[in-house]
Protein backbone atom coordinates (compact mmCIF):
# COMPACT_ATOMS: atom_id res chain seq x y z
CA UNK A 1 0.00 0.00 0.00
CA UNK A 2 0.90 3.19 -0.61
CA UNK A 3 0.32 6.67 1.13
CA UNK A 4 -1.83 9.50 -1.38
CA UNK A 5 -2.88 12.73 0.57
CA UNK A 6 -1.88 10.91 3.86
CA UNK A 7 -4.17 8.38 3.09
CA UNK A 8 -3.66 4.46 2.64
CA UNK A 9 -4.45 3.46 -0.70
CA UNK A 10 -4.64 0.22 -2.11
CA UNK A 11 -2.67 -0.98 -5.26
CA UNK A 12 -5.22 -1.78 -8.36
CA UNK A 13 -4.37 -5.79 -9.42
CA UNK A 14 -5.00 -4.46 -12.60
CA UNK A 15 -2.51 -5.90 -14.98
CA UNK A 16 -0.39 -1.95 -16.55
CA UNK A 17 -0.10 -2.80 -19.55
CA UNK A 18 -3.55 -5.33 -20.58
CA UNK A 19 -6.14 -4.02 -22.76
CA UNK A 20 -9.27 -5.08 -20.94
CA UNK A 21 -11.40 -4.47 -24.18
CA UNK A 22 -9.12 -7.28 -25.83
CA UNK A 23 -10.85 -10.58 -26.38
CA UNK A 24 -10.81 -12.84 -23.53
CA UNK A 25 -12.35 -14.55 -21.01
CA UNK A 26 -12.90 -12.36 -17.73
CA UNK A 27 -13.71 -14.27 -14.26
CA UNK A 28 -15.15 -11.45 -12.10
CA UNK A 29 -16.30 -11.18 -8.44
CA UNK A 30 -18.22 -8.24 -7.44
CA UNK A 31 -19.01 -7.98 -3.76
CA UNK A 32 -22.02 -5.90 -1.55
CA UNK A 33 -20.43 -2.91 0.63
CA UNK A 34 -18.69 -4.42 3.55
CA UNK A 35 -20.35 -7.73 2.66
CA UNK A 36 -24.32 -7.30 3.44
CA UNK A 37 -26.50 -10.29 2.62
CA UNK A 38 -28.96 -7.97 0.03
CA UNK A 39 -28.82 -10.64 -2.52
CA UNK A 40 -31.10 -13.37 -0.80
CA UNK A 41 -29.93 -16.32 1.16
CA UNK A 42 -28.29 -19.93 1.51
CA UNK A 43 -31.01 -22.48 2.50
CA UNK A 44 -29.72 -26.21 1.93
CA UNK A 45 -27.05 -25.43 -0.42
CA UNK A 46 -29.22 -23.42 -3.07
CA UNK A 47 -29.32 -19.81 -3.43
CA UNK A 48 -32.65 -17.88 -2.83
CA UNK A 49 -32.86 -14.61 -4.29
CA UNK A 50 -34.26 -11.39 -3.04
CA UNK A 51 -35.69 -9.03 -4.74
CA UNK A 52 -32.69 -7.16 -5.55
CA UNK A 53 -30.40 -10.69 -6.09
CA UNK A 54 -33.65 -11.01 -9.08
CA UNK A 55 -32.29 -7.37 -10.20
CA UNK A 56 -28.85 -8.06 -9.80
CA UNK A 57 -29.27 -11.46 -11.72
CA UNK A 58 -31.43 -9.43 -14.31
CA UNK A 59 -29.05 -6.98 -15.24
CA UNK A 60 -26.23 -9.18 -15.59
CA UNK A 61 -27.41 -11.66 -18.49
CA UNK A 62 -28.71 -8.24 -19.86
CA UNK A 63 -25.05 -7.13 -20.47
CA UNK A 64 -24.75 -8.48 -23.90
CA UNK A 65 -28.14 -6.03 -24.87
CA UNK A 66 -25.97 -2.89 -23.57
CA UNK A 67 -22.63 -3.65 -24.39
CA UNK A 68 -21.29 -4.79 -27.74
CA UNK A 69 -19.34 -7.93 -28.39
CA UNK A 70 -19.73 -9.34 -24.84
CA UNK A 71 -21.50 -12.15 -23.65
CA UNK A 72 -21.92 -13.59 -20.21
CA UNK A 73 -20.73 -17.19 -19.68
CA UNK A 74 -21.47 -19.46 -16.14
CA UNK A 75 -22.40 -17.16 -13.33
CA UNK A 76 -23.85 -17.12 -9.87
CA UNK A 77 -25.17 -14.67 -7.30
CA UNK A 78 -24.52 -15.87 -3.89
CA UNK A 79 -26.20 -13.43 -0.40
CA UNK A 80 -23.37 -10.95 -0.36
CA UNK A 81 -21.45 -11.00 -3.95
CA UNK A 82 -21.61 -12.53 -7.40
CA UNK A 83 -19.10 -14.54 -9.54
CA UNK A 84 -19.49 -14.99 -13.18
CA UNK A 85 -17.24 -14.83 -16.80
CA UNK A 86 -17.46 -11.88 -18.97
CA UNK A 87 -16.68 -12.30 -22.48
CA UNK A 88 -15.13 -9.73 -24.84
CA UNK A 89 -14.67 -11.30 -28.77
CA UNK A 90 -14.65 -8.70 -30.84
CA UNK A 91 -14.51 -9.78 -34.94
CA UNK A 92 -11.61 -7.17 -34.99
CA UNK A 93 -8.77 -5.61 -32.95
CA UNK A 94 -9.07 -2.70 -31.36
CA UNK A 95 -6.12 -0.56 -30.56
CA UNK A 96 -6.08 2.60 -28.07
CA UNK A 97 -3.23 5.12 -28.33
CA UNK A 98 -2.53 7.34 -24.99
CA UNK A 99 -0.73 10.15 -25.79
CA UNK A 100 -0.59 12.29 -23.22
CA UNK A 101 0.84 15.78 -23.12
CA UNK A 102 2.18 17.42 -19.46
CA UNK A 103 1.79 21.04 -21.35
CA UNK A 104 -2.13 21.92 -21.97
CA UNK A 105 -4.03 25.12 -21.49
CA UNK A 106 -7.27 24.73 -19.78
CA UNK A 107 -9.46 24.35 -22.60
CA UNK A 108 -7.25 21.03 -23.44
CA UNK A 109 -8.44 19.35 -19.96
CA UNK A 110 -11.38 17.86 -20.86
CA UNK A 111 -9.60 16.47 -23.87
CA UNK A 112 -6.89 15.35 -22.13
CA UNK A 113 -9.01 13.38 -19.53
CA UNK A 114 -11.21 12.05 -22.11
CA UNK A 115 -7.80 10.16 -23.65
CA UNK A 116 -7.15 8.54 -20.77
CA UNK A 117 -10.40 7.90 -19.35
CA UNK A 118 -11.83 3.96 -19.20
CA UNK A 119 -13.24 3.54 -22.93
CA UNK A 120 -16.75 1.53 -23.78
CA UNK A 121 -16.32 -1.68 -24.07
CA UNK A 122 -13.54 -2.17 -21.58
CA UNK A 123 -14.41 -4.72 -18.51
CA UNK A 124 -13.91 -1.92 -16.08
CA UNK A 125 -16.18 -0.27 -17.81
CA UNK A 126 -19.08 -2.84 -18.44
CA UNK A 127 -18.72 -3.63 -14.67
CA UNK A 128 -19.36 0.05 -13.25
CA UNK A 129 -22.44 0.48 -15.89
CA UNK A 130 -23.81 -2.98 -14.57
CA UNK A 131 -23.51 -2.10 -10.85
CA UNK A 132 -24.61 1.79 -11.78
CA UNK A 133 -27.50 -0.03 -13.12
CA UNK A 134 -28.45 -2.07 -10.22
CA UNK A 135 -27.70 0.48 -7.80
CA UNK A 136 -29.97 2.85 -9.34
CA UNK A 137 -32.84 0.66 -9.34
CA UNK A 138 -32.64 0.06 -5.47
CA UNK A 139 -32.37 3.92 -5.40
CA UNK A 140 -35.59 4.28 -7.34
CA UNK A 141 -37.31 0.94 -5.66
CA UNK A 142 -37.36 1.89 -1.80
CA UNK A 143 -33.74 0.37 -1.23
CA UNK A 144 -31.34 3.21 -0.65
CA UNK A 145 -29.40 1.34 1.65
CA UNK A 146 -27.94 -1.16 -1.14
CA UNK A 147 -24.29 -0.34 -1.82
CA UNK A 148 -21.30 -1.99 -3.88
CA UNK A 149 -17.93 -2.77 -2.23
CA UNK A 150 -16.05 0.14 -5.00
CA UNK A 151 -13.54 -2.40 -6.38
CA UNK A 152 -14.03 -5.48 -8.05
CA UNK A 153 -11.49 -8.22 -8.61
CA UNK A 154 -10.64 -9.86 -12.07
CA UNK A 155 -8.95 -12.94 -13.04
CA UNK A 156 -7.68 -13.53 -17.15
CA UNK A 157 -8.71 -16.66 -17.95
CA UNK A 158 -5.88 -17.79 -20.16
CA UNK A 159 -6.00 -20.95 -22.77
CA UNK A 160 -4.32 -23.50 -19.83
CA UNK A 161 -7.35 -25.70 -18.91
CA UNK A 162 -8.82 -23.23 -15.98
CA UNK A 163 -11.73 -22.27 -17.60
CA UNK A 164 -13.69 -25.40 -16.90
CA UNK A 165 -12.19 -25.44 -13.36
CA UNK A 166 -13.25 -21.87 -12.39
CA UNK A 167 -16.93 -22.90 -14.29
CA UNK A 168 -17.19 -25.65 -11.98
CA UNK A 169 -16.22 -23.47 -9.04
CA UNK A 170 -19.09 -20.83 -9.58
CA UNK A 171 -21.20 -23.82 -10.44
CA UNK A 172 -20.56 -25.41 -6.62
CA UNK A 173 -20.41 -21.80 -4.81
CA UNK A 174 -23.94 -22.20 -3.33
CA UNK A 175 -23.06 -25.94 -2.22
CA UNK A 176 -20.05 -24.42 -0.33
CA UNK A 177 -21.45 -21.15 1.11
CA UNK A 178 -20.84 -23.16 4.50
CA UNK A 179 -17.48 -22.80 4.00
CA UNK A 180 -16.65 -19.84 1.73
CA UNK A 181 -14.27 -17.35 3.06
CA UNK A 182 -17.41 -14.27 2.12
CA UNK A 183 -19.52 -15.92 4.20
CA UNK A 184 -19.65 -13.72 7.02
CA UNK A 185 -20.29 -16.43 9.52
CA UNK A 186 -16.53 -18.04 8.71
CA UNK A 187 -14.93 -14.49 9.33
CA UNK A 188 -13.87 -16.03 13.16
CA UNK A 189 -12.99 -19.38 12.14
């Protein structure tokens, strides 16, 4: 960690140099602020959902409507956070230049931050309009106290036989809520 305005900040995982609008295969997990159970419930090893874990499931196979090129492979929503594989494959590369000048007047700011700003179709970018989406429904639905944890964390799937392994562990993450580490019940064990 480092220190920014006296202040602690943590280190994004994000690879420096990946362009997360490239084609791939994206595992994801997104997780409720400070881990509150607003997405339903555990009961014998099968997920319930609540209202908002119906939203939350909504939105997220409705990705591919809002965002071009991307489709959503095996997911799951679990009481307090969601796994699931974002795909990018695009027919054609994309390339992004970032030039970016230290000497600008003020009218060149916007510019400037426009350049190096996320761009559409980036995973960072799919993921904030996905959880803007959701949290603005519980806004506008009598559920104001629904939050996101503000970081998400992001695995590349590479072409090395995981793909089917991290599948099956999304598949089994409701079986295992017993024992998974976001289960807030295991945080003393």
């Amino acid at each position: 960690m480092t220190l920014f305005k006296n202040k602690y900040r943590v280190e994004s995982i994000r690879l420096p140099n990946r362009d997360y609008a490239a084609n791939g295969y994206y595992f994801v997990t997104i997780c409720t602020n400070e881990r509150q159970w607003f997405f339903g419930d555990v009961i014998n090893g099968q997920m319930h959902l609540s209202t908002i874990g119906q939203i939350a499931e909504k939105f997220w196979v409705e990705i591919p409507k809002h965002c071009q090129d991307t489709y959503i492979d095996t997911y799951v929503i679990m009481p307090n956070h969601m796994h699931g594989i974002v795909v990018i494959e695009r027919s054609e590369c994309r390339t992004f230049g970032c030039n970016v000048s230290t000497n600008f007047n003020q009218s060149d700011i916007s510019k400037a931050a426009s350049e190096i700003s996320p761009k559409a179709g980036t995973l960072s970018v799919i993921l904030r309009s996905y959880k803007s989406a959701v949290t603005k429904w519980c806004r506008m639905n009598g559920y104001p106290e629904f939050a996101w944890q503000q970081r998400f964390y992001e695995h590349i799937i590479r072409a090395d036989g995981s793909l089917d392994q991290i599948r099956e562990y999304i598949l089994y993450n409701s079986v295992k809520w017993e024992h998974d580490k976001n289960n807030p019940a295991n945080l003393w064990m």
